[in-house]
N, C-alpha and C. Protein backbone atom coordinates (compact mmCIF):
# COMPACT_ATOMS: atom_id res chain seq x y z
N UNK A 1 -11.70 4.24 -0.75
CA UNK A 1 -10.65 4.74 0.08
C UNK A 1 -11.01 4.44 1.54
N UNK A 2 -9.86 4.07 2.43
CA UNK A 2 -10.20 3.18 3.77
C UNK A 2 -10.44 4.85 4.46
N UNK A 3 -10.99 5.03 5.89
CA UNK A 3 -11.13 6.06 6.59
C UNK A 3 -10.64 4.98 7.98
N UNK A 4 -10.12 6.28 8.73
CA UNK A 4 -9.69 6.20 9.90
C UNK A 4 -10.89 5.99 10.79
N UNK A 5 -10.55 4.91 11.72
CA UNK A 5 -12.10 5.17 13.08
C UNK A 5 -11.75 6.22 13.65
N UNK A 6 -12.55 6.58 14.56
CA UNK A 6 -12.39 7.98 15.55
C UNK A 6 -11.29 7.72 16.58
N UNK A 7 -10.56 8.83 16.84
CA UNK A 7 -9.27 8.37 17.90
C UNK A 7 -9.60 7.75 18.75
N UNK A 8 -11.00 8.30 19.46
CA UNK A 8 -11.34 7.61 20.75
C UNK A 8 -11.17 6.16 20.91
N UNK A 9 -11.67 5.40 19.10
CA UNK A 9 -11.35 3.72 19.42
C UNK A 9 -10.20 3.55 18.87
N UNK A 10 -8.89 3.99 18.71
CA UNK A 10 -7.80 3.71 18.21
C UNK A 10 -6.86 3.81 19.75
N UNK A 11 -6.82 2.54 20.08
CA UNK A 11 -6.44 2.81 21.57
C UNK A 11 -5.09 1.78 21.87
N UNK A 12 -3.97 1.94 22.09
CA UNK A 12 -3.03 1.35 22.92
C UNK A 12 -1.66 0.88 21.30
N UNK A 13 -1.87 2.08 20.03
CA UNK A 13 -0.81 1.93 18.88
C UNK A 13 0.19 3.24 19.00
N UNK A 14 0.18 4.11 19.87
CA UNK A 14 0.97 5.01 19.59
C UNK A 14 2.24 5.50 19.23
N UNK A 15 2.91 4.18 20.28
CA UNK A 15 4.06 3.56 19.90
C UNK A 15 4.45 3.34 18.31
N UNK A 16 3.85 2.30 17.87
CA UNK A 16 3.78 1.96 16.57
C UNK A 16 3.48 2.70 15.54
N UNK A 17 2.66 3.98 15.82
CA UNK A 17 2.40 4.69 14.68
C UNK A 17 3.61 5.66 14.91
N UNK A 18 4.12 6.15 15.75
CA UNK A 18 5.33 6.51 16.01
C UNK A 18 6.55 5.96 15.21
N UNK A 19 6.46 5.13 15.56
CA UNK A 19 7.82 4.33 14.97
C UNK A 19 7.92 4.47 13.41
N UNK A 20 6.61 4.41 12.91
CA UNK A 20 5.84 4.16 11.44
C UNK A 20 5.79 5.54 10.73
N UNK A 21 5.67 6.48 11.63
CA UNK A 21 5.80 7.79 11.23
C UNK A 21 7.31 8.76 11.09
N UNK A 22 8.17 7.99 11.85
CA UNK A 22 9.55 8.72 11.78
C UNK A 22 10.11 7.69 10.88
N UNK A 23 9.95 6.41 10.12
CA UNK A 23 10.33 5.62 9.22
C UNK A 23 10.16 6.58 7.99
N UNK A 24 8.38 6.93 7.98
CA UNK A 24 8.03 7.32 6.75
C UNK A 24 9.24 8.99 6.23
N UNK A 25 9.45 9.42 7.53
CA UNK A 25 9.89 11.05 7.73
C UNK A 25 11.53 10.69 6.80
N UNK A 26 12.35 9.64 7.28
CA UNK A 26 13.58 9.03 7.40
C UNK A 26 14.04 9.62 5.69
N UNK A 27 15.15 9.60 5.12
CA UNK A 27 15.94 10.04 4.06
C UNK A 27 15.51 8.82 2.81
N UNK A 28 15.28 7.58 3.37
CA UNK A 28 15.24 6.75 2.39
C UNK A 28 14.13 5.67 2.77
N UNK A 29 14.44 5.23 1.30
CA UNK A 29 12.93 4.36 1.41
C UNK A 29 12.86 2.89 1.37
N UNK A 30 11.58 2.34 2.37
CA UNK A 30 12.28 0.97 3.02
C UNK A 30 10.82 0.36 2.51
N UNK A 31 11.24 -1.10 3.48
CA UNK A 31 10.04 -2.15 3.23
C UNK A 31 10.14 -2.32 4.21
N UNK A 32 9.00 -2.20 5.05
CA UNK A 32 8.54 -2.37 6.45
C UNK A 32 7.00 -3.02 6.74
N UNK A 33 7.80 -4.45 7.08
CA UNK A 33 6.19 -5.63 6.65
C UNK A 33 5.52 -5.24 8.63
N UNK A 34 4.25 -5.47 8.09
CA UNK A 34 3.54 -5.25 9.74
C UNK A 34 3.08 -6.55 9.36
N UNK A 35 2.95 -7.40 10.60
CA UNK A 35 2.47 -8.96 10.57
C UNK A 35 1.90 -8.39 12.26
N UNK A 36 0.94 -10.18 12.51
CA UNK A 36 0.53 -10.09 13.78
C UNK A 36 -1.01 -10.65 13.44
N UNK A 37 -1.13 -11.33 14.63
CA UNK A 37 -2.64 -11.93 14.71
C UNK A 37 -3.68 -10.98 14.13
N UNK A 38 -4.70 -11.75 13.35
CA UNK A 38 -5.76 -11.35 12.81
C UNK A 38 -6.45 -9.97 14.01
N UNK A 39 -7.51 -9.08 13.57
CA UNK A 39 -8.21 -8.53 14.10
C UNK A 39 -7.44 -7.85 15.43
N UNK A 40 -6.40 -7.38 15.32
CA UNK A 40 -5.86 -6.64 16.34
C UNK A 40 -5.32 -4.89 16.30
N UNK A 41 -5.97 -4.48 14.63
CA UNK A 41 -5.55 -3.49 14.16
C UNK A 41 -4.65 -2.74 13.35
N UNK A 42 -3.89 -3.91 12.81
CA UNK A 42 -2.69 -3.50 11.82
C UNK A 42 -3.18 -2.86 11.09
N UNK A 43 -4.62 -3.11 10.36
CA UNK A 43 -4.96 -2.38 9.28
C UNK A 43 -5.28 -0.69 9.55
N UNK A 44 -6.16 -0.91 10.96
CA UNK A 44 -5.99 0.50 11.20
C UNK A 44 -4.89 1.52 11.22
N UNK A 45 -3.86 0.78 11.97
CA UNK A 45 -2.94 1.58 12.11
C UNK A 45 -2.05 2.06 10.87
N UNK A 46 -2.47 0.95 9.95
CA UNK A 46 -1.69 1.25 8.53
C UNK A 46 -2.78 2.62 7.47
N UNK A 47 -3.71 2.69 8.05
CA UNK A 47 -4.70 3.74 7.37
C UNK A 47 -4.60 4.85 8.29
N UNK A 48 -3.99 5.06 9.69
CA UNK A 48 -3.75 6.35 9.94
C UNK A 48 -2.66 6.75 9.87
N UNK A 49 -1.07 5.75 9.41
CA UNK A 49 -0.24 6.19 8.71
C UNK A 49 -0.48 6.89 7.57
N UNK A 50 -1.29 6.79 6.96
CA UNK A 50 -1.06 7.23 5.47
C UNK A 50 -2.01 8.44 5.55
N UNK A 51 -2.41 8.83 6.62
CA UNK A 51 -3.14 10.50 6.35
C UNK A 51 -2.42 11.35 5.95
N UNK A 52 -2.76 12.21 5.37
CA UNK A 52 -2.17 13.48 4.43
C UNK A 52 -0.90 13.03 3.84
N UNK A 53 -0.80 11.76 3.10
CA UNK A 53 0.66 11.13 2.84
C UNK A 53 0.45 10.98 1.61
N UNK A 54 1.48 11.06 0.59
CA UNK A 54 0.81 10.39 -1.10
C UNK A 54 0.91 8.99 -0.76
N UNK A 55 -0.39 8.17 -1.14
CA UNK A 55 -0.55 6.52 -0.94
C UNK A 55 -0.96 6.25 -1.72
N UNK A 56 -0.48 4.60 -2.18
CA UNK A 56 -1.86 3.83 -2.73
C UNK A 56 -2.31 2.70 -1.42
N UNK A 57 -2.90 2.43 -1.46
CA UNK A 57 -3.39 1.48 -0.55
C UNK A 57 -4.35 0.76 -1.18
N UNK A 58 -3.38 -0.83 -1.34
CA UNK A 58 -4.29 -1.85 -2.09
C UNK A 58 -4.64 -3.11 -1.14
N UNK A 59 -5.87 -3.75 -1.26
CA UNK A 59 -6.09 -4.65 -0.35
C UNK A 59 -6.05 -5.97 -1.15
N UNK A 60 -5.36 -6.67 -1.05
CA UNK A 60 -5.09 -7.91 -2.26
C UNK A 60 -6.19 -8.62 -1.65
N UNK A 61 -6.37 -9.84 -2.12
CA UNK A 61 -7.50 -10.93 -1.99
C UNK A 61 -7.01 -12.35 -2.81
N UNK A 62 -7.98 -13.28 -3.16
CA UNK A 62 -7.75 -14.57 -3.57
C UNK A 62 -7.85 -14.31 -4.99
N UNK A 63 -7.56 -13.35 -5.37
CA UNK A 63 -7.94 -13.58 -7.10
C UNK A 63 -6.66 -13.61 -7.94
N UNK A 64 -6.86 -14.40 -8.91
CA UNK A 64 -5.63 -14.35 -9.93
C UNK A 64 -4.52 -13.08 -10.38
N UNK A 65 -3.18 -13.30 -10.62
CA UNK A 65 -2.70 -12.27 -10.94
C UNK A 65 -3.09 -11.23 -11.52
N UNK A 66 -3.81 -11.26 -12.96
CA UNK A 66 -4.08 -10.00 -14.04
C UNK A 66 -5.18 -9.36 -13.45
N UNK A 67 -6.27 -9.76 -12.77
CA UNK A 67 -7.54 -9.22 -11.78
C UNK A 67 -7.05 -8.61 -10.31
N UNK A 68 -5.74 -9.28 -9.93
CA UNK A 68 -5.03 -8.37 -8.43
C UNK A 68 -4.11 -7.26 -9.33
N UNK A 69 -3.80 -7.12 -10.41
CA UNK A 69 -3.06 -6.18 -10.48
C UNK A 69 -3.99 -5.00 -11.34
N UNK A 70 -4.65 -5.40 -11.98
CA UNK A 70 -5.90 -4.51 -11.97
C UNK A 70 -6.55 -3.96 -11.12
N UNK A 71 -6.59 -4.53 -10.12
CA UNK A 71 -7.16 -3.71 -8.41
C UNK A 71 -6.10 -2.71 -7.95
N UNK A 72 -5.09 -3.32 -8.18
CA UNK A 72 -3.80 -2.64 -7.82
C UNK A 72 -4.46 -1.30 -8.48
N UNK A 73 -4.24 -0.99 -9.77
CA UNK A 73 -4.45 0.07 -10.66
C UNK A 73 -5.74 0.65 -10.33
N UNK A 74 -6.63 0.33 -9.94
CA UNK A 74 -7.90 1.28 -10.05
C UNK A 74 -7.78 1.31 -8.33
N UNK A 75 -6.95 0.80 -7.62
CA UNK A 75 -6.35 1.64 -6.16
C UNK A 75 -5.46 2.88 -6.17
N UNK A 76 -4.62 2.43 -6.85
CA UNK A 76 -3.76 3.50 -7.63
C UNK A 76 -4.46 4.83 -8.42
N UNK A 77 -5.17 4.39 -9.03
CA UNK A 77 -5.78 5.89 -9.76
C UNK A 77 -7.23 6.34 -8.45
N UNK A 78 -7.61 5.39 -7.48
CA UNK A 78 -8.79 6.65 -6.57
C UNK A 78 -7.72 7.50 -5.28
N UNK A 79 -6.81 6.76 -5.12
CA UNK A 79 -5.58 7.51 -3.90
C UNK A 79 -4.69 8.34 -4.35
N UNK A 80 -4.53 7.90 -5.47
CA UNK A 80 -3.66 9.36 -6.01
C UNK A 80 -4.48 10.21 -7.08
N UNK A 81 -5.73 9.92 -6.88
CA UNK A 81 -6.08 11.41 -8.13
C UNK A 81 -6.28 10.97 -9.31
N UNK A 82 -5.85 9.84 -9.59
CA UNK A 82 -5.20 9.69 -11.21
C UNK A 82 -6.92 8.78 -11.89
N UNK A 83 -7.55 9.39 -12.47
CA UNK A 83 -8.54 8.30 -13.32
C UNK A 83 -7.79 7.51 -14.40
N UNK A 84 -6.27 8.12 -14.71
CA UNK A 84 -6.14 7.16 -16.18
C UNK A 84 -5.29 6.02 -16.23
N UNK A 85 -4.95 5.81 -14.62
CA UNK A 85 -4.09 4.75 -13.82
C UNK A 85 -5.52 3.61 -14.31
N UNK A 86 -6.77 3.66 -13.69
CA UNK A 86 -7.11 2.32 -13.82
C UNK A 86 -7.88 1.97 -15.44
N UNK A 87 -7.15 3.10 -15.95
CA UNK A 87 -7.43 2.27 -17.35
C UNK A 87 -6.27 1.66 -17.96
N UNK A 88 -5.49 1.63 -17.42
CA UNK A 88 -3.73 0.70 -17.70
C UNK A 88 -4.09 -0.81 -17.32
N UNK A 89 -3.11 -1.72 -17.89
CA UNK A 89 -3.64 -2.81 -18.15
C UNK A 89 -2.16 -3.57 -18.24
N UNK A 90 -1.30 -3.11 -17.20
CA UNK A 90 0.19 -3.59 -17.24
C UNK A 90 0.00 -5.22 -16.75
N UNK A 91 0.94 -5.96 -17.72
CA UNK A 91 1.10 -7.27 -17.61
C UNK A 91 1.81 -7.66 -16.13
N UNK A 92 2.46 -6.84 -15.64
CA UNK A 92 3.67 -7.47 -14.28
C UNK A 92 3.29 -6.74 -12.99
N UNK A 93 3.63 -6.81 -12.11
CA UNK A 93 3.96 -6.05 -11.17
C UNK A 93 4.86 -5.27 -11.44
N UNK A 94 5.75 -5.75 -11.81
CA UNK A 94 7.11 -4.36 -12.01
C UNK A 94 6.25 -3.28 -12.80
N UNK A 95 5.58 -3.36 -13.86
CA UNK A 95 5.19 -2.21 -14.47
C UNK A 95 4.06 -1.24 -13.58
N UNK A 96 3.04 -2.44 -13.18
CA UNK A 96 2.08 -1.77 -12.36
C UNK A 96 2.54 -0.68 -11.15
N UNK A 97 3.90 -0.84 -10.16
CA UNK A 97 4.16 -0.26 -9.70
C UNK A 97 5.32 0.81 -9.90
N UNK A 98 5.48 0.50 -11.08
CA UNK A 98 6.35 1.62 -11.95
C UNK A 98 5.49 2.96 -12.39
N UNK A 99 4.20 2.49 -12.97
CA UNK A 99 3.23 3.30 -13.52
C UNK A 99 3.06 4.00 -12.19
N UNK A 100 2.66 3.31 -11.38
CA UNK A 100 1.98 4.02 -9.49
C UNK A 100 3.04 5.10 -9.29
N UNK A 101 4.54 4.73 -9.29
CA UNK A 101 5.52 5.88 -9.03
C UNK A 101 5.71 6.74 -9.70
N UNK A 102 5.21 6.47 -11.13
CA UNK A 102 5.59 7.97 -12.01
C UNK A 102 4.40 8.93 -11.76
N UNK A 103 3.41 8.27 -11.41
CA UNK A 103 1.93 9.01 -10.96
C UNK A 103 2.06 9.62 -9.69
N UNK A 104 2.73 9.42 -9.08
CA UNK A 104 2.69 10.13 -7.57
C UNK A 104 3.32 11.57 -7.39
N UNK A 105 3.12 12.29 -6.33
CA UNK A 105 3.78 13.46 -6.20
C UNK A 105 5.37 13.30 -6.44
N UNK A 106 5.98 14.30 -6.91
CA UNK A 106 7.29 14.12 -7.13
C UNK A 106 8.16 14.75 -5.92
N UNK A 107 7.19 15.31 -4.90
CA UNK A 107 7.95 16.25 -4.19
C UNK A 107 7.66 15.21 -2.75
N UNK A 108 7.01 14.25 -2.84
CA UNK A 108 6.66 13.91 -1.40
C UNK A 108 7.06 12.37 -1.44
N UNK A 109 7.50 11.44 -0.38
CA UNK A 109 7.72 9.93 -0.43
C UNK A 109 6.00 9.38 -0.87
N UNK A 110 6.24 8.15 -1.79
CA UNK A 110 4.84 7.34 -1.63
C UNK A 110 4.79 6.35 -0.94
N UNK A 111 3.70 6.26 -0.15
CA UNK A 111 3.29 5.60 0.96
C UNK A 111 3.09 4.33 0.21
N UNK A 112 3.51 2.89 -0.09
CA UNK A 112 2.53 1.96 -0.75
C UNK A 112 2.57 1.28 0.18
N UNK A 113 0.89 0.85 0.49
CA UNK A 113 0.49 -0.32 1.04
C UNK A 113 0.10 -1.48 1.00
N UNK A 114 0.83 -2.38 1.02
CA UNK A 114 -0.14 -3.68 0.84
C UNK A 114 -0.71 -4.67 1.35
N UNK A 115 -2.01 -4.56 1.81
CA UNK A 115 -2.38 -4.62 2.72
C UNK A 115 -2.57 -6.47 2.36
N UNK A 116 -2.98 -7.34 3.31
CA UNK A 116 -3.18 -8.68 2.53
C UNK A 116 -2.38 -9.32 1.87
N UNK A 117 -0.93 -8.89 1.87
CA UNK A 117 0.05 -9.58 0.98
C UNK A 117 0.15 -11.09 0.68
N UNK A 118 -0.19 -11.61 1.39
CA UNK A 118 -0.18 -13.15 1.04
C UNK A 118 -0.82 -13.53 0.41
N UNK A 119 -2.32 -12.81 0.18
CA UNK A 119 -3.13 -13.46 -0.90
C UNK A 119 -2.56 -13.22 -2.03
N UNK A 120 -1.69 -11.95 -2.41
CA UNK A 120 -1.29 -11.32 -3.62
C UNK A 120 0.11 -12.52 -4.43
N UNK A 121 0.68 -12.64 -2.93
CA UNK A 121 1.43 -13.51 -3.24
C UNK A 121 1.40 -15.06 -3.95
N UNK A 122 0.44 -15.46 -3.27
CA UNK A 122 -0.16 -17.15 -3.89
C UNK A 122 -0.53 -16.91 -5.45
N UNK A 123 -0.90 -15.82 -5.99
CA UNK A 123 -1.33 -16.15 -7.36
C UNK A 123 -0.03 -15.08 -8.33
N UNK A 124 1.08 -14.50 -7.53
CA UNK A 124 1.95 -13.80 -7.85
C UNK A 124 3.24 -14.56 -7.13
N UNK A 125 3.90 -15.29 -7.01
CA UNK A 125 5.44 -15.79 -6.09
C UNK A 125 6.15 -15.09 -6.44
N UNK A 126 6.25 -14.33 -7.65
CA UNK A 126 7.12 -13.37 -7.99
C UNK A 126 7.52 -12.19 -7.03
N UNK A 127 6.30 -11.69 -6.85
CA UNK A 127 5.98 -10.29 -5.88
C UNK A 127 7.05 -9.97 -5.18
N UNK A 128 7.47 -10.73 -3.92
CA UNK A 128 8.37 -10.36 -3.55
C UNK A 128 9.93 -10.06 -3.74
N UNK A 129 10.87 -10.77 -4.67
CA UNK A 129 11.47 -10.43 -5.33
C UNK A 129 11.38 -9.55 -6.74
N UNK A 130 10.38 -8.84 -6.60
CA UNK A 130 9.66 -8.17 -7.35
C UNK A 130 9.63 -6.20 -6.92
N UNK A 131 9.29 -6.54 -5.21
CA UNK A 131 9.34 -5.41 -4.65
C UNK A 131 10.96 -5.32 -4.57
N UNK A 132 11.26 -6.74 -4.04
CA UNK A 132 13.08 -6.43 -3.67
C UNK A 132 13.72 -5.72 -5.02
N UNK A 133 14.03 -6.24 -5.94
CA UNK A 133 14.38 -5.28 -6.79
C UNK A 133 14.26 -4.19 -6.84
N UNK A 134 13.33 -3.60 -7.18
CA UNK A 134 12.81 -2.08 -7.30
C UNK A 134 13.18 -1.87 -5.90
């Protein structure tokens, strides 16, 4: 599970976590991509969105579909509580993040993150018309 740096070095996003925080508050639920040059903090700012929030927060990488969506799942079961999420072994994305939503609080929005999407994407093209649906 990612941790927040100390406020003191989280310096000049307030704006943005703002914006990111009355999205999350909002009636309905969106897809809101953060892009932007390497090493400038997106990631941070996407890990102090999700404090006290139901999340998963997955960090994709270069690996093949059935091994990224398996990460998916054993992200899924340490952020939400769940140990019996990463013993699932769903063939698609659609299922993997079907399973993630029935696992989450029922009373609160889920935060999903994905952090690295492009790697997820190259060994998945599906993905995104994947999230669009759902």
């Amino acid at each position: 599970m990612r941790h927040a740096i100390p406020a003191s070095r989280f310096i000049g996003r307030s704006a943005e976590l703002g914006a990111l925080q009355r999205r999350y508050a909002s009636d309905h639920s969106e897809l809101i991509p953060v892009y932007g040059r390497r090493r400038v903090g997106k990631t941070e700012l996407l890990v102090r969105l999700t404090t006290g929030k139901p999340t998963v927060y997955f960090t994709a990488s270069d690996k093949l579909r059935t091994p990224q969506i398996g990460g998916f799942m054993r992200a899924a079961a340490e952020w939400l509580g769940n140990p019996s999420l990463a013993e699932t072994s769903p063939a698609t994305w659609e299922a993997a993040f079907k399973l993630a939503v029935g696992a989450a609080p029922k009373d609160r929005k889920l935060l999903l993150v994905l952090d690295e999407f492009q790697w997820a994407c190259q060994s998945s093209p599906e993905l995104p018309s994947v999230i669009q649906q759902l």
